[in-house]
C-alpha atoms as a PDB file:
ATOM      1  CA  UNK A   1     102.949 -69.286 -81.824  1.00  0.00           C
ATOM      2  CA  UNK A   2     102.221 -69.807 -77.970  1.00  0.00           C
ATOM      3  CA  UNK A   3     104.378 -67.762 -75.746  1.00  0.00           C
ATOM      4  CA  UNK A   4     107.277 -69.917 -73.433  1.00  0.00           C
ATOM      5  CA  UNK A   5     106.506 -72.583 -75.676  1.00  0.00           C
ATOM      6  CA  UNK A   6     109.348 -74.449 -77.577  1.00  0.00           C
ATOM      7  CA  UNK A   7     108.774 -75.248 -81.259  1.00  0.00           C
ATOM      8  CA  UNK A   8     111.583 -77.509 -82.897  1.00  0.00           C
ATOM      9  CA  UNK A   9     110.869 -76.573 -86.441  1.00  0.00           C
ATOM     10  CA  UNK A  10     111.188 -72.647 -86.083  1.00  0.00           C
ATOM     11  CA  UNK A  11     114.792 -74.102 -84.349  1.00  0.00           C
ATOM     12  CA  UNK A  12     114.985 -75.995 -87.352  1.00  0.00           C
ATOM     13  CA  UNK A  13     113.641 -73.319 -90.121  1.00  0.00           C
ATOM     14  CA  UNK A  14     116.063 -70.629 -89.226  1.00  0.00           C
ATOM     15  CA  UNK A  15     118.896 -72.476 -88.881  1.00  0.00           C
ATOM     16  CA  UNK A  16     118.358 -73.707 -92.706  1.00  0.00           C
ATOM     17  CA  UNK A  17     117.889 -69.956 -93.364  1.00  0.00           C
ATOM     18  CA  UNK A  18     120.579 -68.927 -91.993  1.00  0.00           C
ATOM     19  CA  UNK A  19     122.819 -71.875 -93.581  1.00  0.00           C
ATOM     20  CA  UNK A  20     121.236 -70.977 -97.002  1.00  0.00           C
ATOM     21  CA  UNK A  21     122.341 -67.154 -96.556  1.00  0.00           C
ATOM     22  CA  UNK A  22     126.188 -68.358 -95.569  1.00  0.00           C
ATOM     23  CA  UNK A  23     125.786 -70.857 -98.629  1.00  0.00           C
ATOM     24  CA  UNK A  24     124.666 -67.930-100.676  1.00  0.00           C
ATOM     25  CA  UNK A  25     127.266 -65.443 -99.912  1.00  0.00           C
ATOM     26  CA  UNK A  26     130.338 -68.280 -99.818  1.00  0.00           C
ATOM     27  CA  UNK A  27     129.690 -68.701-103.114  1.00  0.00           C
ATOM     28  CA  UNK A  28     130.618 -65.188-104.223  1.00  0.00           C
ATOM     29  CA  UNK A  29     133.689 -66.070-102.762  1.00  0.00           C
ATOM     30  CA  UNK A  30     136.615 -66.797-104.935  1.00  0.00           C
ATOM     31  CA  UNK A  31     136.612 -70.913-105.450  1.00  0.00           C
ATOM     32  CA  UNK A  32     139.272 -72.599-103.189  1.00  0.00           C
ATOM     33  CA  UNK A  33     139.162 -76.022-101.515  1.00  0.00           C
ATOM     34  CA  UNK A  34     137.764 -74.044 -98.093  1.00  0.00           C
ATOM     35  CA  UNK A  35     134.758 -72.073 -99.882  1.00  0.00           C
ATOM     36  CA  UNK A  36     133.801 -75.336-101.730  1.00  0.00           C
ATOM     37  CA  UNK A  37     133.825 -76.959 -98.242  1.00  0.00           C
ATOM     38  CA  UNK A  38     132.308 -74.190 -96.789  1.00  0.00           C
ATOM     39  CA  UNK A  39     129.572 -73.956 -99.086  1.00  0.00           C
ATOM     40  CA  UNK A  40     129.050 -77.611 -99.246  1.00  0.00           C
ATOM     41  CA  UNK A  41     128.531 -77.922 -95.214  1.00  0.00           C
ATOM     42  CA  UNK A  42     126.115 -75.273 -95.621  1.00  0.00           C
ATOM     43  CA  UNK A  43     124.086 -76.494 -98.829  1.00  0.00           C
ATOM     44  CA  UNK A  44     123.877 -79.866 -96.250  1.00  0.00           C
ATOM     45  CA  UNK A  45     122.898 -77.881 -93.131  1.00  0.00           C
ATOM     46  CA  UNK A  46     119.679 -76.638 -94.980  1.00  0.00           C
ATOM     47  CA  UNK A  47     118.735 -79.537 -96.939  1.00  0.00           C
ATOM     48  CA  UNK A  48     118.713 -81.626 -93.520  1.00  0.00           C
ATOM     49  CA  UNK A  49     117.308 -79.024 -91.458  1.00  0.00           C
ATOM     50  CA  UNK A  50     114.791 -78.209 -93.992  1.00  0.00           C
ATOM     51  CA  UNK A  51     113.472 -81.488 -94.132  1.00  0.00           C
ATOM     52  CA  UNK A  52     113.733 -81.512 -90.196  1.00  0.00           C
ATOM     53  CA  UNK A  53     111.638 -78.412 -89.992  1.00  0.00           C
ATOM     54  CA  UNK A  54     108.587 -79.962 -92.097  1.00  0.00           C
ATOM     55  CA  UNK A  55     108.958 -82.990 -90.418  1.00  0.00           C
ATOM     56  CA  UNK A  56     108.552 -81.253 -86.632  1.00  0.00           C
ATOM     57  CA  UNK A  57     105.962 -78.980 -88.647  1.00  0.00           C
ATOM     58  CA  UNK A  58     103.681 -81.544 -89.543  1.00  0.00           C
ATOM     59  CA  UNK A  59     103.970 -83.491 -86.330  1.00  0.00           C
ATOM     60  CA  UNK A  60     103.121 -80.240 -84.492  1.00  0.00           C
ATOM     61  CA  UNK A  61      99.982 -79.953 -86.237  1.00  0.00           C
ATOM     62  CA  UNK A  62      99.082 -83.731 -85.715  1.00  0.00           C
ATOM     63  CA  UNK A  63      99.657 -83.479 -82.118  1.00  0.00           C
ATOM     64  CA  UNK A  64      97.371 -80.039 -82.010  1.00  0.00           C
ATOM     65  CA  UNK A  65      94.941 -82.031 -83.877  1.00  0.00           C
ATOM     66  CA  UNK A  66      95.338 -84.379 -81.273  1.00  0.00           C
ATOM     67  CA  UNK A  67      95.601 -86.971 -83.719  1.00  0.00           C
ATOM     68  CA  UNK A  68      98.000 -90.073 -83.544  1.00  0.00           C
ATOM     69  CA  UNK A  69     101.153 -90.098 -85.807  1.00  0.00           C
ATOM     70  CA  UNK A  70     101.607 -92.890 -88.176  1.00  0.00           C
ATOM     71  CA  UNK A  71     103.746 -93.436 -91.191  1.00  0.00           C
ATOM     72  CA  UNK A  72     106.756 -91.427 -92.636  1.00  0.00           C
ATOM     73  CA  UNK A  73     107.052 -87.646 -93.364  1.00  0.00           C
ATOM     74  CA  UNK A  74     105.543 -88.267 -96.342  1.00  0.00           C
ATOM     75  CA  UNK A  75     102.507 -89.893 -95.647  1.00  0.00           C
ATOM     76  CA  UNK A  76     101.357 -87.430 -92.524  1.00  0.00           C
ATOM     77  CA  UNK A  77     101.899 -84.852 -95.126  1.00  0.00           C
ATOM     78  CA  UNK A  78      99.241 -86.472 -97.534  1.00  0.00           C
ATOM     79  CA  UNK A  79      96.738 -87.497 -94.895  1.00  0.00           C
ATOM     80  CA  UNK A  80      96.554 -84.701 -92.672  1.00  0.00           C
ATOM     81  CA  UNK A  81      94.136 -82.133 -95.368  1.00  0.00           C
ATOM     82  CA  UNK A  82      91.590 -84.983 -95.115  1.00  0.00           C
ATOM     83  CA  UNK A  83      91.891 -85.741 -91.508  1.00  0.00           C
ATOM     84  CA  UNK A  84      90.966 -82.202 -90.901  1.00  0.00           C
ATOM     85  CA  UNK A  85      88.571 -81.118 -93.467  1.00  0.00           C
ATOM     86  CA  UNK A  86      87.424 -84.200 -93.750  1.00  0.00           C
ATOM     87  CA  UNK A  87      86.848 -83.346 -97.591  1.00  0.00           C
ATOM     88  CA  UNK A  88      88.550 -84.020-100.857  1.00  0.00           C
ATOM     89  CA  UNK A  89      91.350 -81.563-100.077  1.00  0.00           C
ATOM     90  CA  UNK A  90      94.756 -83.443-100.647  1.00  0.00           C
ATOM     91  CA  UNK A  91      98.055 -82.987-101.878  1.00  0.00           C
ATOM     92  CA  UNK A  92      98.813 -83.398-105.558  1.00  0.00           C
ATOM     93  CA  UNK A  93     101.532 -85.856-105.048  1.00  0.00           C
ATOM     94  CA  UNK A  94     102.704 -84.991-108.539  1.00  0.00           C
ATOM     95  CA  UNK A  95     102.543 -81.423-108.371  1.00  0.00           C
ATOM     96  CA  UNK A  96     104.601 -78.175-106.253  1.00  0.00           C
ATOM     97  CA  UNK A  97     105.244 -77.971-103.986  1.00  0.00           C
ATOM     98  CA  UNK A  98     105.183 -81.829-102.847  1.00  0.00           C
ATOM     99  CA  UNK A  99     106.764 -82.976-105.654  1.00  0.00           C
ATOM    100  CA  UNK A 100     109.942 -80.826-104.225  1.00  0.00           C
ATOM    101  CA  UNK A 101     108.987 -81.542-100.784  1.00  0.00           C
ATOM    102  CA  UNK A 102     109.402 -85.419-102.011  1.00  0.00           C
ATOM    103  CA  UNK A 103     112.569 -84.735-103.349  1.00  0.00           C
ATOM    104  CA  UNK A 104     113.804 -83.124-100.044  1.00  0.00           C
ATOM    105  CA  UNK A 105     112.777 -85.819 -98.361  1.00  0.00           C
ATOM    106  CA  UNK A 106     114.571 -88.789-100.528  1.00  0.00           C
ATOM    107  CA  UNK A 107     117.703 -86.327-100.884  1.00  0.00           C
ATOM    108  CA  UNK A 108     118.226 -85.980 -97.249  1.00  0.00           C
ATOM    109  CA  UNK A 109     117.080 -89.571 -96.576  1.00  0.00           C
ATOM    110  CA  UNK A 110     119.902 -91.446 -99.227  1.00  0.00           C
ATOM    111  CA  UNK A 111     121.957 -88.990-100.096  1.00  0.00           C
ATOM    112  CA  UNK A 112     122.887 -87.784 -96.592  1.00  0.00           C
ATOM    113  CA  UNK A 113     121.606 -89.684 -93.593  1.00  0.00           C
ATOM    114  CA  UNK A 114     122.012 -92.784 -95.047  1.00  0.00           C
ATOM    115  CA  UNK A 115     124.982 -91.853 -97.593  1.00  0.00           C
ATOM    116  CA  UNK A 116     126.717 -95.386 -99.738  1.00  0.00           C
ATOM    117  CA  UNK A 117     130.039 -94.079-101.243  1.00  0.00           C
ATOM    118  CA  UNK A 118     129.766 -96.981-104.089  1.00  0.00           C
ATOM    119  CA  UNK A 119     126.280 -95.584-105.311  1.00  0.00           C
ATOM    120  CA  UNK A 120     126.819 -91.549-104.808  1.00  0.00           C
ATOM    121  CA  UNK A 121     130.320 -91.544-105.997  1.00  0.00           C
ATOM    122  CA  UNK A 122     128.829 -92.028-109.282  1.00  0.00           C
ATOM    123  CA  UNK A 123     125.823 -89.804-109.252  1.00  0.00           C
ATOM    124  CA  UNK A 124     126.881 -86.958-109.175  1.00  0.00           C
ATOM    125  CA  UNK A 125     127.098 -86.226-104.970  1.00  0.00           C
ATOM    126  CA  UNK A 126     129.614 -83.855-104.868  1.00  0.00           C
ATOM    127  CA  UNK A 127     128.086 -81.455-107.354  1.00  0.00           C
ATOM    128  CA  UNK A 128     124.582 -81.576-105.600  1.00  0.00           C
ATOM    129  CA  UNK A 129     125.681 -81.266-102.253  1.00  0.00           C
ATOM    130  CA  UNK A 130     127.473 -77.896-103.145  1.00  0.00           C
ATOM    131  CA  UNK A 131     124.939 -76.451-105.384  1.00  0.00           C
ATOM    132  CA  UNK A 132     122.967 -73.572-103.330  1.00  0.00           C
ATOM    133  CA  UNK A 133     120.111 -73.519-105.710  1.00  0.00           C
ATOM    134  CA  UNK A 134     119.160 -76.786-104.735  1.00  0.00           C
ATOM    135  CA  UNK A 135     119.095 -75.437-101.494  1.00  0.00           C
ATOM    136  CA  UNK A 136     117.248 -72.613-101.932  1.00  0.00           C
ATOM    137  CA  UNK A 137     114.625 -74.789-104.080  1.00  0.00           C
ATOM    138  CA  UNK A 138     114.611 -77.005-101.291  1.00  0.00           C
ATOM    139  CA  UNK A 139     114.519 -74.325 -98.214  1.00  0.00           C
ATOM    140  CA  UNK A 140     111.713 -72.655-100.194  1.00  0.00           C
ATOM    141  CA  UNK A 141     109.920 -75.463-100.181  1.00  0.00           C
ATOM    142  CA  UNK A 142     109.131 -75.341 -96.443  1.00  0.00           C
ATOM    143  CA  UNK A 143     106.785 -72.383 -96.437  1.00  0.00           C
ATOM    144  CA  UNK A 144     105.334 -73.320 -99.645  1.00  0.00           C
ATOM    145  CA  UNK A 145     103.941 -76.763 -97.952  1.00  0.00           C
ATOM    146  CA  UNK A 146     103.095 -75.351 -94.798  1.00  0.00           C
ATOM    147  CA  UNK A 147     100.932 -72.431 -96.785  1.00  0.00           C
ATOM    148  CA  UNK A 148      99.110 -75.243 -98.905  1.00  0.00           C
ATOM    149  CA  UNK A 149      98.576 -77.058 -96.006  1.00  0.00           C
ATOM    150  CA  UNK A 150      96.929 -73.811 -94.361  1.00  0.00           C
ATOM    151  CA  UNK A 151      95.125 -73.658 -97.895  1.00  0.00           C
ATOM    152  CA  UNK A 152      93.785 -77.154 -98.513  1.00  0.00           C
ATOM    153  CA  UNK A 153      92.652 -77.599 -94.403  1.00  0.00           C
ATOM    154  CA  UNK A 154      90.359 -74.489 -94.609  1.00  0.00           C
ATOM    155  CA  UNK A 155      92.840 -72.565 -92.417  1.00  0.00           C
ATOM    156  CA  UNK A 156      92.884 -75.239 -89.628  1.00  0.00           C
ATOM    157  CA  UNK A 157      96.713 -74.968 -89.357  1.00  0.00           C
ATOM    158  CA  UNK A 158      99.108 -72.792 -88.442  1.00  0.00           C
ATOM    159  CA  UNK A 159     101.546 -71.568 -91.025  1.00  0.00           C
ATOM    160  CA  UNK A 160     102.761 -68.030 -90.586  1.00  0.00           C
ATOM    161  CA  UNK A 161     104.167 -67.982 -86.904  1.00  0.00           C
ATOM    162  CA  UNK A 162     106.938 -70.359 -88.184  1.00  0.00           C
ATOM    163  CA  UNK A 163     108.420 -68.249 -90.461  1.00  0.00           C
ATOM    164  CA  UNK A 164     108.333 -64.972 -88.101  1.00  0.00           C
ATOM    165  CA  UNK A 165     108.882 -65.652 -84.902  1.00  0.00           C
ATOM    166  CA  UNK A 166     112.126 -67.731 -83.652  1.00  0.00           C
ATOM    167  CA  UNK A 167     112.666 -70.188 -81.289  1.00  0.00           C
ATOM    168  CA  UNK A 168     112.512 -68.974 -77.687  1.00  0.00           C
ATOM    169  CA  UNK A 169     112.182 -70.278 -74.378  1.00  0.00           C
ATOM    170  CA  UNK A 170     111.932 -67.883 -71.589  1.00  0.00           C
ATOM    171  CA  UNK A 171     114.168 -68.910 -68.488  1.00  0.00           C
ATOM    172  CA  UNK A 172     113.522 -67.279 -65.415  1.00  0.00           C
ATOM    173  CA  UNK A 173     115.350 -68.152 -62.254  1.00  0.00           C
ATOM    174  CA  UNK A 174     115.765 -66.357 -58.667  1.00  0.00           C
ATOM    175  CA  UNK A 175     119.088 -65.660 -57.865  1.00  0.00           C
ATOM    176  CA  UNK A 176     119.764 -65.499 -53.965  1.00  0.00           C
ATOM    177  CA  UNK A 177     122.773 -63.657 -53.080  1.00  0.00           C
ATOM    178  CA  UNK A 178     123.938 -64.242 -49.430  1.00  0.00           C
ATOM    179  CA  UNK A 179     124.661 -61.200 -47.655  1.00  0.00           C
END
């Protein structure tokens, strides 16, 4: 990671991790209506920022490919090995951990963003929305696609600085005090 840079998706990755933790230790909690809440809001907060965090990730390394952008999160995920190896290196769209990473996606996508009562009432919403393994599976997920990518592009991505180092921006001002 470049210093005094901004990077969205280390914004994005540790506030899922941080979510999943709160998720995690709300569910020891005794079950009331304001721990199920609780732990629902946080099960949410790292399923969407999960999803935002690959979705910054991958657009990150397309723009320090200096390649153009096209298609959904899904697609630039699938494209990009081959773009830069310019081998047979791809995802196994069938496989871990894009399989999960697809599942992320459509989860966030229809169950959350663009939520229909009359369809998720009946699927079983509320239970999924609360359950923190999902979220873990799901928060997991993250490194695991940004290591494979590392791994099928011959190391020509990052991977590693995202899930050290946090978002920071260094501000410096001057300060001019009248005497």
């Amino acid at each position: 990671m470049m210093p005094n840079q901004d990077f969205g998706e280390s914004l994005y990755y540790h506030t899922a991790k941080d979510a999943l933790a709160r998720a995690k230790e709300i569910e020891r909690q005794p079950l009331n209506n304001e721990t199920e809440f609780g732990r629902k809001k946080e099960v949410a907060t790292v399923i969407v920022f999960s999803a935002l965090c690959l979705e910054a990730f991958i657009n990150r390394q397309y723009f320090e490919g200096h390649i153009e952008t096209k298609g959904n999160a899904k697609q630039k995920w699938a494209r990009l090995p081959k773009l830069l190896d310019r081998g047979n290196a791809d995802f196994n769209e069938g496989q871990e951990p894009f399989h999960t990473f697809g599942q992320l996606i459509d989860f966030r996508n229809t169950r959350l963003i663009h939520f229909h009562p009359e369809v998720e009432g009946n699927n079983g919403w509320a239970e999924l929305i609360g359950d923190v393994r999902l979220a873990d599976r799901f928060f997991n997920c993250v490194q695991e696609m940004a290591e494979e990518l590392h791994c099928l592009t011959n190391n020509r991505t990052s991977s590693s600085s995202l899930f050290h180092q946090k978002y920071t921006r260094r501000v410096s001002a001057t300060v001019i005090i009248p005497i």
